[in-house]
Protein backbone atom coordinates (compact mmCIF):
# COMPACT_ATOMS: atom_id res chain seq x y z
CA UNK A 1 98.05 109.70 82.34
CA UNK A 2 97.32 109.08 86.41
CA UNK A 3 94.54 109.08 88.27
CA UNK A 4 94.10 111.63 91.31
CA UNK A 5 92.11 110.79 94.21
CA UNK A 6 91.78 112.11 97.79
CA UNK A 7 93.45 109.75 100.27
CA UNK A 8 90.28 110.29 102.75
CA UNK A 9 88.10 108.84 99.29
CA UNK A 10 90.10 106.06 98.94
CA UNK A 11 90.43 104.89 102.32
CA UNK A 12 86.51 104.72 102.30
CA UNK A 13 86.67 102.87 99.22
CA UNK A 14 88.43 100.07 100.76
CA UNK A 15 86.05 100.12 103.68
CA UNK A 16 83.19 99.89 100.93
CA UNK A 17 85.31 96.97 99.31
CA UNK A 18 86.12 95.15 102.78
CA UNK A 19 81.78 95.64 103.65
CA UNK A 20 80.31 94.39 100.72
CA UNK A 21 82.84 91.27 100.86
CA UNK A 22 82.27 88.21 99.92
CA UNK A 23 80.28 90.53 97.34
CA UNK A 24 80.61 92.99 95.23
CA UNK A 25 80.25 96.97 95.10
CA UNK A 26 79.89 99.86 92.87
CA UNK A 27 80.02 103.05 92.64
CA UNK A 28 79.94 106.69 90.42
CA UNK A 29 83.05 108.64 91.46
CA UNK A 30 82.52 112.70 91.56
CA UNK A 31 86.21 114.83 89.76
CA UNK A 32 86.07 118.21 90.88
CA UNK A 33 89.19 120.14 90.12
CA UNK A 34 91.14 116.71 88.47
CA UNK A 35 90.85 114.76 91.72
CA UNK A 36 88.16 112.28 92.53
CA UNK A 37 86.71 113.32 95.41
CA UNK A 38 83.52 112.09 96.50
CA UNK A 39 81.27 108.34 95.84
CA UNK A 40 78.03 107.92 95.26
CA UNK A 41 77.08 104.06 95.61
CA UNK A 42 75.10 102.74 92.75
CA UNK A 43 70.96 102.78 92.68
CA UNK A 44 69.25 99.49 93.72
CA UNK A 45 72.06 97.67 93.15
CA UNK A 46 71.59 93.45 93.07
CA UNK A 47 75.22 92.45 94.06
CA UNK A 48 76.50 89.04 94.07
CA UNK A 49 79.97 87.04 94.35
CA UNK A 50 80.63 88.40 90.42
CA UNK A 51 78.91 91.06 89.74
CA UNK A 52 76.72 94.02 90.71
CA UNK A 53 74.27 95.18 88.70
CA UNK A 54 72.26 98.97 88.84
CA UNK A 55 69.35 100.59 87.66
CA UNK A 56 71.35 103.26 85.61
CA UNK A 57 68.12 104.93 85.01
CA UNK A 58 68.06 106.03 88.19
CA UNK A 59 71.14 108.14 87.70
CA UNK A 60 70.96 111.96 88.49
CA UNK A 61 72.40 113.58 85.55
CA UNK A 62 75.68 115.04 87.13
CA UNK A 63 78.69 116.46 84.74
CA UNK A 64 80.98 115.91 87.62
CA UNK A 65 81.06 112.27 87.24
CA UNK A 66 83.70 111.29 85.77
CA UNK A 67 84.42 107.37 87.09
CA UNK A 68 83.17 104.02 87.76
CA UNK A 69 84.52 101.99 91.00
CA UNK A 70 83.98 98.98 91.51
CA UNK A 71 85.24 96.03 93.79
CA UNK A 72 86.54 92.16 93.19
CA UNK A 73 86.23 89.34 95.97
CA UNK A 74 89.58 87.81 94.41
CA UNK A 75 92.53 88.89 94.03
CA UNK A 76 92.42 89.68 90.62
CA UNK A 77 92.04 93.60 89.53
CA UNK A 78 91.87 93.03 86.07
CA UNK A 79 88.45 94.44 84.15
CA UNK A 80 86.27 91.11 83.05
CA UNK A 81 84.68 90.91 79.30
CA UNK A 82 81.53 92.26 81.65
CA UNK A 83 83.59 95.44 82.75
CA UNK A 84 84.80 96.24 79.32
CA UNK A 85 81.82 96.87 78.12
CA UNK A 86 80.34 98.64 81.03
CA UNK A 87 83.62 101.00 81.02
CA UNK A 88 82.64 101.73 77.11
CA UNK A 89 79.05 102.91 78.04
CA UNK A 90 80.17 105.28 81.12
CA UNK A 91 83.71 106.58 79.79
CA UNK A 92 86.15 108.36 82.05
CA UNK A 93 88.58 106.32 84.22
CA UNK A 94 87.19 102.85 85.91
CA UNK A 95 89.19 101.57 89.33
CA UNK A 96 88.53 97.97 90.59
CA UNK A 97 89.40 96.98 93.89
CA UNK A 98 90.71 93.35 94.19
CA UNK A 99 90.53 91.85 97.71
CA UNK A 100 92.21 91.78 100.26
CA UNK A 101 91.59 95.74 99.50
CA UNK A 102 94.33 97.25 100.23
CA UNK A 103 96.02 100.74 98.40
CA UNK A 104 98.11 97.97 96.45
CA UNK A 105 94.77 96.36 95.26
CA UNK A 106 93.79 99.27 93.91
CA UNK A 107 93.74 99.80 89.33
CA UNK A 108 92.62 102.18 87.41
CA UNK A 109 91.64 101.59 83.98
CA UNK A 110 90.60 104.04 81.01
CA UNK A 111 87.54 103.27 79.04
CA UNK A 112 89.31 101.21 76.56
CA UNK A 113 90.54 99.02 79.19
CA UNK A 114 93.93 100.34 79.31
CA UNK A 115 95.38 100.18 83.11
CA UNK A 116 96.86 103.49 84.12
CA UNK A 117 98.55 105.24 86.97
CA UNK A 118 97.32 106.19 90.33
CA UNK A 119 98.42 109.47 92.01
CA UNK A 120 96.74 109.41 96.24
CA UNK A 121 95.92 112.96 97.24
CA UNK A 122 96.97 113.78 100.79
């Protein structure tokens, strides 16, 4: 199983990453056709050094999300106790972006926690 995403998306994903630094981001990704195409930053989010936390009642109900993103201010892209269980409540595929936020810092993980491939969309 791999990931697709638009190059474009994931450039400004990285940019999102780099921004928010020395704090975190999140996001909702939009699928439309098997590719992630499109972002839409979390509501009223309260970010911090270690997490970011959302109203998710403020969600528009959208059948086209199909991902979380999310970044890390260390270098370490692996999903936290905290992002397990927030991966179990949205389902789909989860990608954390570990700094310095680069393409390389880039995993993708299914709702199980499982990492999986990434396949960039030119």
């Amino acid at each position: 199983m791999k990931v697709r995403i638009r190059r474009e998306l994931l450039e400004y994903l990285l940019e999102l990453a780099k921004n928010a630094y020395p704090n975190e981001f999140a996001g909702f990704l939009r699928e439309r056709n098997g590719i992630f195409e499109e972002v839409l930053i979390a509501p009223n989010p309260h970010a911090g050094p270690s997490s970011v936390f959302f109203d998710t009642w403020m969600l528009p109900y959208d059948e086209t999300i199909k991902g979380t993103v999310h970044s890390h201010p260390s270098p370490a892209p692996w999903p936290s106790e905290g992002d397990l269980e927030f991966f179990s409540k949205f389902g789909g595929v989860h990608l954390i972006i570990a700094w310095p936020f680069t393409e390389d810092d880039v995993r993708a993980y299914t709702s199980d926690g499982w990492e999986i491939g990434i396949e960039v969309i030119d």
